[in-house]
Protein backbone atom coordinates (compact mmCIF):
# COMPACT_ATOMS: atom_id res chain seq x y z
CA UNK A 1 -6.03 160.77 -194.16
CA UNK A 2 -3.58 158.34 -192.80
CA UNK A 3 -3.86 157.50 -189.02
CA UNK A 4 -0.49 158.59 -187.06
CA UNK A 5 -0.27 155.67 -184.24
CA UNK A 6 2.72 154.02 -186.20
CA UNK A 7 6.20 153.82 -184.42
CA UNK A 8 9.53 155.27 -185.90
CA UNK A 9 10.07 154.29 -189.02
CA UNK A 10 13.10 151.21 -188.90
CA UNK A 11 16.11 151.25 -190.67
CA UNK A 12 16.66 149.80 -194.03
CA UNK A 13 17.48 145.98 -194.77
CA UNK A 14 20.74 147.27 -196.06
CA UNK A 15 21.54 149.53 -193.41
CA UNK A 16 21.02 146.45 -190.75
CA UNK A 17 23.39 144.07 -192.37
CA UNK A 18 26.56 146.66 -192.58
CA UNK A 19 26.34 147.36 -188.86
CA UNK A 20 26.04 143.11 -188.25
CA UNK A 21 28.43 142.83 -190.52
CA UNK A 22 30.42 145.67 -189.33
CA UNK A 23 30.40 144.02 -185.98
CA UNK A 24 31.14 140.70 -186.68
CA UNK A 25 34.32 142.13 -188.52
CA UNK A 26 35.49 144.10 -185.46
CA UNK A 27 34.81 141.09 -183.10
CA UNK A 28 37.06 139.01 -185.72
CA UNK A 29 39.57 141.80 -185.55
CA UNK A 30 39.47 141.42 -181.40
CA UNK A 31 39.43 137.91 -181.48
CA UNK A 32 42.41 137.75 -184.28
CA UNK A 33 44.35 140.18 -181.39
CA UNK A 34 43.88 138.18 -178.60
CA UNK A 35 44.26 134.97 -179.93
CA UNK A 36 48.01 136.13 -180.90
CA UNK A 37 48.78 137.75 -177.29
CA UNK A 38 47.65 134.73 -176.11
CA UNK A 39 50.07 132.65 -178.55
CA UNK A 40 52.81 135.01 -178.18
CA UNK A 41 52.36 134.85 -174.16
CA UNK A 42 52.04 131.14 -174.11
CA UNK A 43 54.74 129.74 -176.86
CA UNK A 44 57.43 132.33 -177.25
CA UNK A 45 59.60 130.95 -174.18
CA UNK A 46 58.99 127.02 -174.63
CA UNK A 47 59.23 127.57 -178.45
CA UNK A 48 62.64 129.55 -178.47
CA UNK A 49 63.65 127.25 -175.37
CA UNK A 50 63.17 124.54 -177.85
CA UNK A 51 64.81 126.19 -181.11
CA UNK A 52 68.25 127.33 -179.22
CA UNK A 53 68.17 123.33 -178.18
CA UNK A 54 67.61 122.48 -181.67
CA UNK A 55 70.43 124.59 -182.52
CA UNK A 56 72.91 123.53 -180.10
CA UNK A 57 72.22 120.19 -180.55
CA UNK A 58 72.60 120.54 -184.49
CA UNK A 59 75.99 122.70 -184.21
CA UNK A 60 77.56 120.33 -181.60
CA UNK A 61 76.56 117.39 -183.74
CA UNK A 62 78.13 119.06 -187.19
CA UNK A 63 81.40 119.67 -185.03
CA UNK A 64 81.94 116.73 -183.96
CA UNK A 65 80.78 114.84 -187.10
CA UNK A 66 83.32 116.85 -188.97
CA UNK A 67 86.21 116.44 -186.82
CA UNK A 68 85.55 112.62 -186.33
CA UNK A 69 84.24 111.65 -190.06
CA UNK A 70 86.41 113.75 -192.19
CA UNK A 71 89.98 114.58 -189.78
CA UNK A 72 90.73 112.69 -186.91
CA UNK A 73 92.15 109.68 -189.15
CA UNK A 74 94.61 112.58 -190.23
CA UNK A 75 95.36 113.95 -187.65
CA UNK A 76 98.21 113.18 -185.25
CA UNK A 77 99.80 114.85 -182.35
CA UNK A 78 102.83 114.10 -182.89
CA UNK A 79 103.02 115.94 -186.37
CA UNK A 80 101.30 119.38 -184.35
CA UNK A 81 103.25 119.45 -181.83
CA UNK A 82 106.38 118.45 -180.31
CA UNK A 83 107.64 118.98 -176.23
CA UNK A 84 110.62 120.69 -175.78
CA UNK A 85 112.99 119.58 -172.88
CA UNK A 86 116.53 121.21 -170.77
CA UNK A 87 120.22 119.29 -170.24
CA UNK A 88 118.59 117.73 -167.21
CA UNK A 89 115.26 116.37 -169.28
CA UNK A 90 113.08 118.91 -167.68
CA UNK A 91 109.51 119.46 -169.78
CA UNK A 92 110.45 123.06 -170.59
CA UNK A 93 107.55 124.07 -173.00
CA UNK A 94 105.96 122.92 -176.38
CA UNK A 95 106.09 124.57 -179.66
CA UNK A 96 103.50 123.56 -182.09
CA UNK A 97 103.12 123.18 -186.63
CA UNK A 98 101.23 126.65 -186.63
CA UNK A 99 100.43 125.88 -190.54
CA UNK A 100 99.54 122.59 -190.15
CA UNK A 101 97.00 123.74 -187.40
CA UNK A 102 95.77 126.41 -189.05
CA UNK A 103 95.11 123.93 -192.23
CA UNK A 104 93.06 121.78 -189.94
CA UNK A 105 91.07 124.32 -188.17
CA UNK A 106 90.56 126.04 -191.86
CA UNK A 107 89.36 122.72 -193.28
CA UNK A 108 87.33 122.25 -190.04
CA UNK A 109 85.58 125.09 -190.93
CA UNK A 110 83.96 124.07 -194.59
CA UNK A 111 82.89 120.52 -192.86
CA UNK A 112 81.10 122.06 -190.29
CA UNK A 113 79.21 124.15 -192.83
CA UNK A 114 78.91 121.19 -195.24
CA UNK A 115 77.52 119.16 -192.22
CA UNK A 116 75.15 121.79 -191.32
CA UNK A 117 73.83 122.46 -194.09
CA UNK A 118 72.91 118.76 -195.06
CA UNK A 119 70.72 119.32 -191.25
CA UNK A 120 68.82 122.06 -191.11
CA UNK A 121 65.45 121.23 -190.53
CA UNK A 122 63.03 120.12 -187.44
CA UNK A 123 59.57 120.15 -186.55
CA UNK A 124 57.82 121.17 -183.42
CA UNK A 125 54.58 119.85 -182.03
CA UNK A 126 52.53 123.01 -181.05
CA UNK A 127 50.70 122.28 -177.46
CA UNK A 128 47.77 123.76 -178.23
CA UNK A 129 46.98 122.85 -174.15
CA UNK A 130 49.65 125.16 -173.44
CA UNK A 131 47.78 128.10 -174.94
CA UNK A 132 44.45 127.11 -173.60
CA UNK A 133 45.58 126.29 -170.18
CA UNK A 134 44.06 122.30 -170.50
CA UNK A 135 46.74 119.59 -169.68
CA UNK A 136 44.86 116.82 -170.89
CA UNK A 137 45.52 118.49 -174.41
CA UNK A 138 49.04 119.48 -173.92
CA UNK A 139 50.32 116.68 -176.00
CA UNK A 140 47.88 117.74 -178.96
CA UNK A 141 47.72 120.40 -181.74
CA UNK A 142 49.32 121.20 -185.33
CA UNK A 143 52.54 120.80 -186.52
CA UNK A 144 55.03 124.28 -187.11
CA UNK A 145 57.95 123.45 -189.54
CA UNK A 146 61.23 125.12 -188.26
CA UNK A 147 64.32 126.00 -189.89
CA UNK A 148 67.81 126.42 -188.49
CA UNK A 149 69.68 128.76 -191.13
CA UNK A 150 73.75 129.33 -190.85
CA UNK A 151 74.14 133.20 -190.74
CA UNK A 152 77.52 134.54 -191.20
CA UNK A 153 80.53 132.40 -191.57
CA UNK A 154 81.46 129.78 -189.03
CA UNK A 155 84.69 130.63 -186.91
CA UNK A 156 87.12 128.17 -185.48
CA UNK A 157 89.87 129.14 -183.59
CA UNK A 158 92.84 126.86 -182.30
CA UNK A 159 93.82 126.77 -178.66
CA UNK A 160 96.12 124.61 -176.30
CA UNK A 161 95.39 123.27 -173.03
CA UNK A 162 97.32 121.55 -170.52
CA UNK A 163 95.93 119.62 -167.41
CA UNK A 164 98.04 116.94 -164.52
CA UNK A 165 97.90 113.41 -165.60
CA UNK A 166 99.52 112.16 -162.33
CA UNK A 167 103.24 111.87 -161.36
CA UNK A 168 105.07 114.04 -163.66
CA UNK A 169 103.01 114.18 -166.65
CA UNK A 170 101.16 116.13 -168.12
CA UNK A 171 97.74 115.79 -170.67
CA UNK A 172 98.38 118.57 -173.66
CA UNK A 173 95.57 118.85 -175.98
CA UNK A 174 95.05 120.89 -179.21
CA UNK A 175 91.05 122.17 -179.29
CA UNK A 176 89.14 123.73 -182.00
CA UNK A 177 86.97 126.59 -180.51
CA UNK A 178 84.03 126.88 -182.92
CA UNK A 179 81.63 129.68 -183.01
CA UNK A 180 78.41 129.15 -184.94
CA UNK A 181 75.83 132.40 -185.90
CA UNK A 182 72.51 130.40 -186.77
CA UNK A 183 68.94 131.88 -187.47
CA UNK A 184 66.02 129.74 -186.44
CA UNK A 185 63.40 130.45 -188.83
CA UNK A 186 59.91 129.91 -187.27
CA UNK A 187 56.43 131.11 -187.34
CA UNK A 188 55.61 134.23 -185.32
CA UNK A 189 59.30 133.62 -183.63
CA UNK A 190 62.41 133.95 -185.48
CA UNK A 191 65.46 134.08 -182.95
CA UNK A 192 69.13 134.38 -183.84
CA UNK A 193 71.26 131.89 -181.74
CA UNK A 194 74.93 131.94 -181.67
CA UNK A 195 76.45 128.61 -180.46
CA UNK A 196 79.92 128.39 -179.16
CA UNK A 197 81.68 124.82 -178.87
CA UNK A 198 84.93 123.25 -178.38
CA UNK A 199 86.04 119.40 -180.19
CA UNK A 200 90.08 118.74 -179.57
CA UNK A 201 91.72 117.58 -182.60
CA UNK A 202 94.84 116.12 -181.04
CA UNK A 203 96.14 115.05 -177.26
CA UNK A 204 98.99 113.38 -175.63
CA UNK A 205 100.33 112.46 -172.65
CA UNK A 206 104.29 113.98 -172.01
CA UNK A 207 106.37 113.44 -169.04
CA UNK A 208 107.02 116.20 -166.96
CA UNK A 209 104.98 118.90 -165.16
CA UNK A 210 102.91 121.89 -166.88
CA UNK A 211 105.10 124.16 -168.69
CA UNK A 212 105.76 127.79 -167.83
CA UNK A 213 105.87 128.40 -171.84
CA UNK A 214 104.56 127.12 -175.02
CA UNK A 215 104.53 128.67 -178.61
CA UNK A 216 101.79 130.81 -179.01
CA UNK A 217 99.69 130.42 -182.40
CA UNK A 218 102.17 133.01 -184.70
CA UNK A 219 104.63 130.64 -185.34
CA UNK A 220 107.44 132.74 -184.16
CA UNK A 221 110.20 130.68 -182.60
CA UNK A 222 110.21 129.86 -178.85
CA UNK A 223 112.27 131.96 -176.49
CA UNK A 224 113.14 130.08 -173.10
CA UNK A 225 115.63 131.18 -170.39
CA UNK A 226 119.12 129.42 -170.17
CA UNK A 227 120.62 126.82 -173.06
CA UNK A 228 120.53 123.28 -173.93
CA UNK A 229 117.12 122.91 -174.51
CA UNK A 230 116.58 120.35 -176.85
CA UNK A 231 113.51 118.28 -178.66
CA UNK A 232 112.40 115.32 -177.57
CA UNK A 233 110.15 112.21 -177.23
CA UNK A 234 107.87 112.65 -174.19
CA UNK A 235 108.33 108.60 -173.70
CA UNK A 236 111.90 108.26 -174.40
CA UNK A 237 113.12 111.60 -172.68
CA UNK A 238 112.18 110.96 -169.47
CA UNK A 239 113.97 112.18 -166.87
């Protein structure tokens, strides 16, 4: 007969390692969880702070690249536009080479996408201080490769603008106004980032004050009140 002062009878080896193991797998789980709230709390602002820089610095660097490698030695101001003056020698408005311009802005267009897309890579230290709170190891911590992608197709639209230059004249100036639609591709963080910049093509200096009327972009002819209006040289129509 067997005595009966024995406790209850424990659970089997097996049993005892699931549940550790169980446990250890939920903690991981937990861990896994927090560790990205804390990463997404932490990084997402200074990270996407630091791609739309990336970006803006890339765009406005591909603009002006383009305009100043591949068209300013073509481009004069004289051949866009040309100041139109009255009897008396009166700036009266400006009419501008709408096919010319267009041209420019459309071959603007393919350098600026050439010129991106011979850029579009960075990388960005990841302060793993900043996610633990330490400053002494802000400066530390791995590597994240980023991408800056062109999405869509770049736009770049022509405008005029006219500003005093002192006594009776006038600074006119042809701009491109370029709109970029860029993806930064990133771990945990992808963020689309449309840029918007402006790089003038052309500007002179005419005599006379701001006109009332120029030639919009259509290329339809330009309308002006009263007769005798004539072209001119800004320089050697002076009133």
């Amino acid at each position: 007969m067997e005595g009966g002062g024995g406790g209850p009878p424990r659970a089997p080896a097996g049993f005892r390692a699931r549940a550790v193991l169980s446990l250890f797998v939920t903690a991981l789980v937990l861990g896994g969880v927090i560790a990205s709230w804390l990463v997404d709390r932490q990084l997402r602002g200074p990270i996407q702070a630091w791609s739309r820089s990336v970006v803006e610095n890339l765009a406005t660097g591909a603009v002006a690249s383009a305009v100043r490698d591949h068209l300013a030695s073509s481009i004069s101001a004289a051949r866009l536009s040309r100041p139109l003056y009255d009897a008396g020698g009166r700036l009266q408005g400006i009419t501008y080479e709408t096919g010319e311009i267009n041209r420019i802005a459309s071959e603007a267009t393919l350098r600026i996408q050439e010129a991106l897309q011979a850029s579009t890579s960075a990388r960005l230290p990841m302060p793993v201080g900043q996610v633990l709170g330490l400053d002494f190891l802000a400066a530390l911590g791995p590597r994240l490769e980023v991408r800056v992608i062109p999405v869509g197709s770049v736009e770049a639209a022509p405008r005029a603008e006219f500003r005093q230059a002192g006594i009776n004249q006038t600074l006119h100036r042809i701009l491109l106004h370029v709109t970029l639609r860029m993806e930064v591709v990133v771990p945990f963080f992808p963020e689309r980032v449309t840029v918007e910049t402006e790089v003038p093509i052309a500007e002179q200096v005419v005599v006379g004050q701001v006109p009332l009327v120029y030639l919009n972009w259509s290329g339809d002819p330009l309308t002006l009140p009263g007769d005798g209006l004539r072209w001119g040289d800004p320089q050697k129509e002076a009133p």
